[in-house]
PDB file of N, CA and C in Angstrom:
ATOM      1  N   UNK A   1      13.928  13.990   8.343  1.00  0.00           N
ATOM      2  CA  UNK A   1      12.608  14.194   8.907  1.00  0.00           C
ATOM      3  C   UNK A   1      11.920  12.846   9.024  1.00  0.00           C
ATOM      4  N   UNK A   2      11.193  12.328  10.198  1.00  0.00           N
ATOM      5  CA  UNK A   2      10.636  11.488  10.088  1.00  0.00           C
ATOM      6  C   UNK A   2       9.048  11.724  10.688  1.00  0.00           C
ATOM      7  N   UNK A   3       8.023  10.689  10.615  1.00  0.00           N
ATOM      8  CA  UNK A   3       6.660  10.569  10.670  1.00  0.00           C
ATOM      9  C   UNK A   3       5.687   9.594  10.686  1.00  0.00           C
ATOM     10  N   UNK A   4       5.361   9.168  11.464  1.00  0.00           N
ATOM     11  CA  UNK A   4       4.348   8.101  11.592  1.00  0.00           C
ATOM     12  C   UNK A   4       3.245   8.480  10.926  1.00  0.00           C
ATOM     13  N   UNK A   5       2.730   7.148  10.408  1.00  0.00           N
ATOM     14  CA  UNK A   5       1.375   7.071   9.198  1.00  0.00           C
ATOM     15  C   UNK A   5       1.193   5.481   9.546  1.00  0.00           C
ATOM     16  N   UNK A   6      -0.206   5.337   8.613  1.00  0.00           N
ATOM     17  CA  UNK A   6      -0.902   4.562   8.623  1.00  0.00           C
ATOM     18  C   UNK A   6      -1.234   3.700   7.424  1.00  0.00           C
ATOM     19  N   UNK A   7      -1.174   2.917   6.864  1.00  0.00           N
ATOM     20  CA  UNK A   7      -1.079   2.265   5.740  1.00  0.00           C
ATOM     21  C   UNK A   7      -2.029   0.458   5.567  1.00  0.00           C
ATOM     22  N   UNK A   8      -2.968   0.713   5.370  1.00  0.00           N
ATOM     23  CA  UNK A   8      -3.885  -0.691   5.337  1.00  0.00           C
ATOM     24  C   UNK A   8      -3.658  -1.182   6.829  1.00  0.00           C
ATOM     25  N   UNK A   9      -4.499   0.053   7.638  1.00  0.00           N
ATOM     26  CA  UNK A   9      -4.447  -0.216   8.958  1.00  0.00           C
ATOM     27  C   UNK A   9      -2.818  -0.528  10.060  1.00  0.00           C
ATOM     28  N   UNK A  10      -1.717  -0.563   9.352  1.00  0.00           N
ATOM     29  CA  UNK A  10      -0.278  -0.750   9.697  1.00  0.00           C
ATOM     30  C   UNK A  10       0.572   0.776  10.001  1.00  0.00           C
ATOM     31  N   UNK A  11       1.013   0.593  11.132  1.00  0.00           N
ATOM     32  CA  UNK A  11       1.822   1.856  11.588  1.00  0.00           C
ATOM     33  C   UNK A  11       2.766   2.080  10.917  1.00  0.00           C
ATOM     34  N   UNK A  12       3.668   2.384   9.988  1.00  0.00           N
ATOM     35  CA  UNK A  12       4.666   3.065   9.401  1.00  0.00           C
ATOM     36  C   UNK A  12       5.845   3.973  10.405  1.00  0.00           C
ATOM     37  N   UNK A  13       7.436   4.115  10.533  1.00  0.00           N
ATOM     38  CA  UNK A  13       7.723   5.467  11.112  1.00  0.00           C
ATOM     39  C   UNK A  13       8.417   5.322   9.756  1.00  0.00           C
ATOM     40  N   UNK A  14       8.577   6.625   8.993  1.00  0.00           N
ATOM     41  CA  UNK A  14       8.867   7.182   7.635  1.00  0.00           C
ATOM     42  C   UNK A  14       9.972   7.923   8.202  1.00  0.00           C
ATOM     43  N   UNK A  15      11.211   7.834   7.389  1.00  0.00           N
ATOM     44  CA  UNK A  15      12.111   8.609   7.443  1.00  0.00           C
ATOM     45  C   UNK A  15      12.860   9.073   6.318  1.00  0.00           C
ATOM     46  N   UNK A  16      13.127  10.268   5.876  1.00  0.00           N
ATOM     47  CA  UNK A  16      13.491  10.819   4.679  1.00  0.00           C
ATOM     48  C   UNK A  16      13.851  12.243   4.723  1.00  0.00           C
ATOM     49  N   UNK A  17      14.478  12.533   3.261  1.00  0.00           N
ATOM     50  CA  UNK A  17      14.584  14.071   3.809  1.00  0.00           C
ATOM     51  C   UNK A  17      13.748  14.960   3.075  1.00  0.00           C
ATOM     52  N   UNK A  18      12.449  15.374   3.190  1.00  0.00           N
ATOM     53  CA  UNK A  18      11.465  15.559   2.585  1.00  0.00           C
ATOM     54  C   UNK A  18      10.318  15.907   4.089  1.00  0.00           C
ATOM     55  N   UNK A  19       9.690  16.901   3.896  1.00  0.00           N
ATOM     56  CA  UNK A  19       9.128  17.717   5.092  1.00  0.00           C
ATOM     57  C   UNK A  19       7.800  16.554   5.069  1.00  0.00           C
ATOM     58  N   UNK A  20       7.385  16.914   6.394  1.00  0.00           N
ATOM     59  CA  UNK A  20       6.092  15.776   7.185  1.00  0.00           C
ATOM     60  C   UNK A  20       4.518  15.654   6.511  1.00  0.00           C
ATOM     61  N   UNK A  21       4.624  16.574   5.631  1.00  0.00           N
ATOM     62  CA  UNK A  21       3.513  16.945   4.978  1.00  0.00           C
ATOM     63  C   UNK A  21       3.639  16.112   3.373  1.00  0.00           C
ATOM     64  N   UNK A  22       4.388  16.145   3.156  1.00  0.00           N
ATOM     65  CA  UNK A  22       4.990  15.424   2.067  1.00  0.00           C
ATOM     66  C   UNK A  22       4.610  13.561   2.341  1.00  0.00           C
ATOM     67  N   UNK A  23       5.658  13.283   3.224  1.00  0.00           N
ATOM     68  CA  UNK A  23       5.297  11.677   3.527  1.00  0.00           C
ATOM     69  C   UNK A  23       3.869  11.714   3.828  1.00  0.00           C
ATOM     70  N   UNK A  24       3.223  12.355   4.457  1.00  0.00           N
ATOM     71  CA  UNK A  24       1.899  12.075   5.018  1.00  0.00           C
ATOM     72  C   UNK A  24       0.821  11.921   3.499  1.00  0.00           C
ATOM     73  N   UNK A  25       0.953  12.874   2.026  1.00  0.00           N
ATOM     74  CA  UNK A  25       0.542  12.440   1.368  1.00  0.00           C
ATOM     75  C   UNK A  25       0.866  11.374   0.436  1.00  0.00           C
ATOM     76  N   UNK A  26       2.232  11.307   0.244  1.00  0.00           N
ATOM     77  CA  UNK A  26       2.638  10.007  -0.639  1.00  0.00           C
ATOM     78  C   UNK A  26       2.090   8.540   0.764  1.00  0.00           C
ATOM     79  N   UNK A  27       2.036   8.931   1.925  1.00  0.00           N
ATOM     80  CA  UNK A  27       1.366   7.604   2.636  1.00  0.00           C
ATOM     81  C   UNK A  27       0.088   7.195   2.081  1.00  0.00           C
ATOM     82  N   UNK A  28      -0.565   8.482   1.966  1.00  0.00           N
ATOM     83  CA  UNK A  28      -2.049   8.317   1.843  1.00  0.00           C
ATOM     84  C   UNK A  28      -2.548   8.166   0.593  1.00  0.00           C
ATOM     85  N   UNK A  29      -1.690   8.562  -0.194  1.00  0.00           N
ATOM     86  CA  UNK A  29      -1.782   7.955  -1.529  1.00  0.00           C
ATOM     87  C   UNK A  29      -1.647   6.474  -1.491  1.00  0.00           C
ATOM     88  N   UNK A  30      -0.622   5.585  -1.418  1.00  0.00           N
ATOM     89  CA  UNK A  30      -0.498   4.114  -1.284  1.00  0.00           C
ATOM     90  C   UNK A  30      -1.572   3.450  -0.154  1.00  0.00           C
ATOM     91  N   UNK A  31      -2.365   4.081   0.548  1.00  0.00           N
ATOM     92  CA  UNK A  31      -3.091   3.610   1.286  1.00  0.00           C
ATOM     93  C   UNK A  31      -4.176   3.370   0.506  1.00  0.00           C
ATOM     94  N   UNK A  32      -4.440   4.690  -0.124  1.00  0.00           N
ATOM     95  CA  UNK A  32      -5.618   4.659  -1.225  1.00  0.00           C
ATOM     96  C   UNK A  32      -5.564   3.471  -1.829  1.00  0.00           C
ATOM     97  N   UNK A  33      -4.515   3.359  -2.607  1.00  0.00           N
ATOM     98  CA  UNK A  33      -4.411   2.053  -3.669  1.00  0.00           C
ATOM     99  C   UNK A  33      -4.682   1.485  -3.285  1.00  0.00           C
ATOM    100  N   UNK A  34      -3.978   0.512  -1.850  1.00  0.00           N
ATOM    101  CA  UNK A  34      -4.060  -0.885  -1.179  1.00  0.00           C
ATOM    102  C   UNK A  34      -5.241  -0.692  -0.823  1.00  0.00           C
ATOM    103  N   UNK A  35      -5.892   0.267  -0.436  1.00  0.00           N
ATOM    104  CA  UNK A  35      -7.607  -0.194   0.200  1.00  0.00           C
ATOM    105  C   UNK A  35      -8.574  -0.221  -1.306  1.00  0.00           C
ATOM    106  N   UNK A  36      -8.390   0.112  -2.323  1.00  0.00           N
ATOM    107  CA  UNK A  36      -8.778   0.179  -3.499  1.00  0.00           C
ATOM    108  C   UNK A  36      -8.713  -1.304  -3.654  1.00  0.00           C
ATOM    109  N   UNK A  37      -7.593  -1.835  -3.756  1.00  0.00           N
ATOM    110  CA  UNK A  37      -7.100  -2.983  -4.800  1.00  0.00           C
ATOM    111  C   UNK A  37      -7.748  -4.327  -3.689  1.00  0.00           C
ATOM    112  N   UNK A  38      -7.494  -4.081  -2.248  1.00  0.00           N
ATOM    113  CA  UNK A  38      -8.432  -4.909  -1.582  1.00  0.00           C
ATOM    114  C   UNK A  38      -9.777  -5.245  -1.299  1.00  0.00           C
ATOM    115  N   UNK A  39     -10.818  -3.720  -1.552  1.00  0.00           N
ATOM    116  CA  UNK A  39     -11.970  -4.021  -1.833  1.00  0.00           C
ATOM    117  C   UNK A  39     -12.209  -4.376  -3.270  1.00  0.00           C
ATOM    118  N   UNK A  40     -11.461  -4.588  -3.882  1.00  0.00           N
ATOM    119  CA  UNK A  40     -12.233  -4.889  -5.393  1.00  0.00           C
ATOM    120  C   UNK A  40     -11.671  -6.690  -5.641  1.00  0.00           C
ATOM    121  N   UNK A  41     -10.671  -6.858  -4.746  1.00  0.00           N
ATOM    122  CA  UNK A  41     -10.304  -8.718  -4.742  1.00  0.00           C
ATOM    123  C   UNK A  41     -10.705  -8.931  -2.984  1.00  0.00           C
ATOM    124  N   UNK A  42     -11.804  -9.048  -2.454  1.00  0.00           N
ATOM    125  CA  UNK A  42     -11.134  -9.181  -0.871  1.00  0.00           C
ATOM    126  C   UNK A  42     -10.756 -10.219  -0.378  1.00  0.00           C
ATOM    127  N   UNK A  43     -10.700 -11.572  -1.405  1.00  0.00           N
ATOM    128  CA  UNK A  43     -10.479 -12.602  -1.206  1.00  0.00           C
ATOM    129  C   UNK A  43      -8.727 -13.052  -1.117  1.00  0.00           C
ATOM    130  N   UNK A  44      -7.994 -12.076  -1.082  1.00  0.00           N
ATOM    131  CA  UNK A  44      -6.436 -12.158  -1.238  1.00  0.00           C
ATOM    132  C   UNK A  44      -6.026 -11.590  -0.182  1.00  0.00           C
ATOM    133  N   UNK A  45      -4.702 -12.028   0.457  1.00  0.00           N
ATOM    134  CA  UNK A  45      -3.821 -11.744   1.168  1.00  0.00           C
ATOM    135  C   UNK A  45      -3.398 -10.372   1.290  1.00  0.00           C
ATOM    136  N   UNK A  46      -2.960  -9.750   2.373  1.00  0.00           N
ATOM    137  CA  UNK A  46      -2.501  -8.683   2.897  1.00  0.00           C
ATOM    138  C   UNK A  46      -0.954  -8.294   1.611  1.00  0.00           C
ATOM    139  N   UNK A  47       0.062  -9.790   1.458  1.00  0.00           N
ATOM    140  CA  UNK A  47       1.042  -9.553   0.524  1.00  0.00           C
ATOM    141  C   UNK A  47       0.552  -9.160  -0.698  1.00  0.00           C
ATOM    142  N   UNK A  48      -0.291  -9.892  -1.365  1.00  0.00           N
ATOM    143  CA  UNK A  48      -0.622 -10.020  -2.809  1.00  0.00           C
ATOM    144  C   UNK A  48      -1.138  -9.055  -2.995  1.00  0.00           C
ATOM    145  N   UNK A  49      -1.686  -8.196  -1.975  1.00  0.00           N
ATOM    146  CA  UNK A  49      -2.596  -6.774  -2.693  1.00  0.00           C
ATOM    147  C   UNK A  49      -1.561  -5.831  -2.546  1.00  0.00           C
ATOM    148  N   UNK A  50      -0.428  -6.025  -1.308  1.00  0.00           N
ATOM    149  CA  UNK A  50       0.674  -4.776  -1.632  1.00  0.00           C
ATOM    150  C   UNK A  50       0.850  -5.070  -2.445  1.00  0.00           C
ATOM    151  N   UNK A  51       1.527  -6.128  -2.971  1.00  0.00           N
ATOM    152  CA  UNK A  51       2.067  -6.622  -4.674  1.00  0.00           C
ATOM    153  C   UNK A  51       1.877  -6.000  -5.505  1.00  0.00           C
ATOM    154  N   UNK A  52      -0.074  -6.045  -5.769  1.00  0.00           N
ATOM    155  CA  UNK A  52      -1.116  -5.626  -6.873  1.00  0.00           C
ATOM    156  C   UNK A  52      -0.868  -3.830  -6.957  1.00  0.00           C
ATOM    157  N   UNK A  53      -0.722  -3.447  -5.583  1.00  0.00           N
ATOM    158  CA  UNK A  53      -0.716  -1.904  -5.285  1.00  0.00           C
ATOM    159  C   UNK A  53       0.571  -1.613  -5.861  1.00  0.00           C
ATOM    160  N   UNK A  54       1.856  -2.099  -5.303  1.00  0.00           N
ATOM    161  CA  UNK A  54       3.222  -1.975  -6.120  1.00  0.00           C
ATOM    162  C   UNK A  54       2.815  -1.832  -7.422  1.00  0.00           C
ATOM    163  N   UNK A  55       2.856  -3.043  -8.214  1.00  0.00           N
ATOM    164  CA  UNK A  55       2.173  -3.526  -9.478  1.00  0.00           C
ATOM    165  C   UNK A  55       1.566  -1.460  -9.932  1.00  0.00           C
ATOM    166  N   UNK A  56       0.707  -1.572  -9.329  1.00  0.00           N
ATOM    167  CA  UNK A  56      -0.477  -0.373 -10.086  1.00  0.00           C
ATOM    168  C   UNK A  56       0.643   0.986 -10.145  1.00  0.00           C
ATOM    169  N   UNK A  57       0.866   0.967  -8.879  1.00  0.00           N
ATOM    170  CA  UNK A  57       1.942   2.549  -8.786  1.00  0.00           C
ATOM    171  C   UNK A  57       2.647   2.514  -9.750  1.00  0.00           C
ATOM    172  N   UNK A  58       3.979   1.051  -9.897  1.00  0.00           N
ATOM    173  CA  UNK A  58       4.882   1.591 -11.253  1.00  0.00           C
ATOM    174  C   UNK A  58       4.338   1.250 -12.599  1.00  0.00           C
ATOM    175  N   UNK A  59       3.018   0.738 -12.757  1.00  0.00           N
ATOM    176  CA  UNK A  59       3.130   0.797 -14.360  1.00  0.00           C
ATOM    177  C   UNK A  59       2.294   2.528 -14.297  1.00  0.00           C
ATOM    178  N   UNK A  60       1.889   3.240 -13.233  1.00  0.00           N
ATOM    179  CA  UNK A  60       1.386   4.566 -13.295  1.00  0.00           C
ATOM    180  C   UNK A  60       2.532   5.415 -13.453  1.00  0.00           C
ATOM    181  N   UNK A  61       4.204   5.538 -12.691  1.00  0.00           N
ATOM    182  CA  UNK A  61       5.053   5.643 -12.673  1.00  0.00           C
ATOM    183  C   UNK A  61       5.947   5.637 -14.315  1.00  0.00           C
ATOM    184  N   UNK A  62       5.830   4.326 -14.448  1.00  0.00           N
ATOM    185  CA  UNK A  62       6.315   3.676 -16.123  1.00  0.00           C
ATOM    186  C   UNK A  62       5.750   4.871 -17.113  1.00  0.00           C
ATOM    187  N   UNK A  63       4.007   4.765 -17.385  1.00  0.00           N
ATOM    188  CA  UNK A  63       3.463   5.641 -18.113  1.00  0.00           C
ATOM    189  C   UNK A  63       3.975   7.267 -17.960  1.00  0.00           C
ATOM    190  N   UNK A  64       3.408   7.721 -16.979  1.00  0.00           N
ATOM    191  CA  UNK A  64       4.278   9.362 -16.715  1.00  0.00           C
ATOM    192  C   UNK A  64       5.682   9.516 -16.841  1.00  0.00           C
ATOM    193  N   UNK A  65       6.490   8.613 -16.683  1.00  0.00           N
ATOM    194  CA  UNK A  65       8.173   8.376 -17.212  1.00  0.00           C
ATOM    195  C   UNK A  65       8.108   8.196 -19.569  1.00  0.00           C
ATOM    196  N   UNK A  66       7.052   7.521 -19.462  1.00  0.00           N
ATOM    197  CA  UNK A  66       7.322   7.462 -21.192  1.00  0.00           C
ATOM    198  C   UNK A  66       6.564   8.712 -21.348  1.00  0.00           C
ATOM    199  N   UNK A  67       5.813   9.063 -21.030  1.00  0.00           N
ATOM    200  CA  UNK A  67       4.787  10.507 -21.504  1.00  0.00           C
ATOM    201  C   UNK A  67       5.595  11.615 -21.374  1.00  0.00           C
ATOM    202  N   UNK A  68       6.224  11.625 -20.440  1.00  0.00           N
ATOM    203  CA  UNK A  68       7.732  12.530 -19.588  1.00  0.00           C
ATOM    204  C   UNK A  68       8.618  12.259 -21.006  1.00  0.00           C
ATOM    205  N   UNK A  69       9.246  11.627 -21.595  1.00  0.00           N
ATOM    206  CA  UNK A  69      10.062  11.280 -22.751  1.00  0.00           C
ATOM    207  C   UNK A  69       9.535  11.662 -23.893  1.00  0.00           C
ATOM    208  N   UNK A  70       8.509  11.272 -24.451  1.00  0.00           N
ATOM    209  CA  UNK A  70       8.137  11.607 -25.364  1.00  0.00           C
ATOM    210  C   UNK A  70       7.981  13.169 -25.648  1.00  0.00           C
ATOM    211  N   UNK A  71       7.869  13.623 -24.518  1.00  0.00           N
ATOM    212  CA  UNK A  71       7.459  15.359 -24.371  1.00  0.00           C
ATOM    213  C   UNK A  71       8.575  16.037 -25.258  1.00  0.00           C
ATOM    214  N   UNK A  72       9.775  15.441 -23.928  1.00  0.00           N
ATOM    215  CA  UNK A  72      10.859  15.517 -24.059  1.00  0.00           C
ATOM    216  C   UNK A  72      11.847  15.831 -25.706  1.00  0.00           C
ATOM    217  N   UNK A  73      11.296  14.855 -25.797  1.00  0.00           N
ATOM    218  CA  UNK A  73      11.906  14.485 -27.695  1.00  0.00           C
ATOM    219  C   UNK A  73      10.881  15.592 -28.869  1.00  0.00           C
ATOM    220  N   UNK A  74       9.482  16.254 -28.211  1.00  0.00           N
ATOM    221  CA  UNK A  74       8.931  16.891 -29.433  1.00  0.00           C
ATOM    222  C   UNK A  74       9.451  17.704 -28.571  1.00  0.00           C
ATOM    223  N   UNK A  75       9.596  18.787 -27.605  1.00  0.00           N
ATOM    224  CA  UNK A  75      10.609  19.763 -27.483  1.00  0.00           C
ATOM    225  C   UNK A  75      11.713  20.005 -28.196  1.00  0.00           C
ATOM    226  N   UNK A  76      12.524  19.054 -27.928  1.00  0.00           N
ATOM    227  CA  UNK A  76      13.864  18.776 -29.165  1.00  0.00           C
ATOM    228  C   UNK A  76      13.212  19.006 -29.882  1.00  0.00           C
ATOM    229  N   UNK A  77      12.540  18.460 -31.030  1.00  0.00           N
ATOM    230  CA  UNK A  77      12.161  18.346 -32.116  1.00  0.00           C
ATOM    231  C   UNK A  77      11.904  19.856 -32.650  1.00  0.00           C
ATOM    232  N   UNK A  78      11.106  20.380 -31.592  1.00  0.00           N
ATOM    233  CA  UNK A  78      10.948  21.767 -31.685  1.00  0.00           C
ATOM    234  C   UNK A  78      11.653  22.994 -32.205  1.00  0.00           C
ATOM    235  N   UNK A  79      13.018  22.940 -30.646  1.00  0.00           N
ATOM    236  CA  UNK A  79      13.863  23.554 -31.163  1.00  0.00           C
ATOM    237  C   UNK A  79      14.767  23.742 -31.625  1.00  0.00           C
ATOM    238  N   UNK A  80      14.948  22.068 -32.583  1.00  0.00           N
ATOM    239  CA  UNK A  80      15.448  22.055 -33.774  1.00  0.00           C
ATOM    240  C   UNK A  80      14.909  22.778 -34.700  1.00  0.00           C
ATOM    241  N   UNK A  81      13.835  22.494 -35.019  1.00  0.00           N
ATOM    242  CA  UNK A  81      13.301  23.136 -35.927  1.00  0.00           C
ATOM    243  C   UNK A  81      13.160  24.911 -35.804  1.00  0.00           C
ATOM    244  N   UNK A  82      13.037  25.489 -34.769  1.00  0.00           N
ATOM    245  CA  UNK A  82      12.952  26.770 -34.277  1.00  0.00           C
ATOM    246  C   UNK A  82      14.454  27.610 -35.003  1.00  0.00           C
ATOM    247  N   UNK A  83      15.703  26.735 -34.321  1.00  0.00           N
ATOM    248  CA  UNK A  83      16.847  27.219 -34.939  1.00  0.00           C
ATOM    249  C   UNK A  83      17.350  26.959 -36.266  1.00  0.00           C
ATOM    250  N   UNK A  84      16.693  25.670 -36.840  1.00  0.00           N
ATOM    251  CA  UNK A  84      17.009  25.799 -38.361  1.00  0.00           C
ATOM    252  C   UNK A  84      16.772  26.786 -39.565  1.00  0.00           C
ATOM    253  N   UNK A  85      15.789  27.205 -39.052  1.00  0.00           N
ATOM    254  CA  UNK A  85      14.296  27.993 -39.539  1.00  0.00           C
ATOM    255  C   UNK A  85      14.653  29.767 -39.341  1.00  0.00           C
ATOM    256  N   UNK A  86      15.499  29.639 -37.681  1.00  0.00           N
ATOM    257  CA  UNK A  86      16.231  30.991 -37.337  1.00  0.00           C
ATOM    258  C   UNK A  86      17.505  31.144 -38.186  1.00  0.00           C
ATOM    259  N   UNK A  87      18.177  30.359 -38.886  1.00  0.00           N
ATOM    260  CA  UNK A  87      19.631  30.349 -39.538  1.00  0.00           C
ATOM    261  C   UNK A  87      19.017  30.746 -41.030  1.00  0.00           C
TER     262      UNK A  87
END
């Protein structure tokens, strides 16, 4: 499936396999950022604020991946304890 979007004023054609409604919000999400991260420095380059925007997404990414893990491990933890407790 592919789709044109818009991204810090820049045309995009998106291609993936993931329906049009989908790219259109993960676009508009990263648009958010980059117009975020440019009005709050506007003194920087078109690169350096994708950078900053990259930058922001994966340490947001990073966090929900360790929060995602940690879950993970008191589940275990859980039903360890659930079946020890059942024996």
């Amino acid at each position: 499936m592919g789709v044109k979007v818009r991204i810090f004023e820049k045309e995009y054609n998106l291609k993936a396999n993931e329906d049009e409604e989908y790219l259109k919000i993960i676009a508009a999400y990263v648009d958010n950022k980059v117009r975020r991260i440019a009005s709050s420095i506007p003194e920087r380059g078109d690169e350096q604020i994708s950078i900053l925007a990259c930058l922001n997404i994966a340490d947001e990414l990073y966090k929900l991946r360790e929060k995602t893990r940690k879950a993970r491990e008191r589940v275990q933890q859980l039903i360890e304890k659930i079946e020890k407790e059942a024996k």
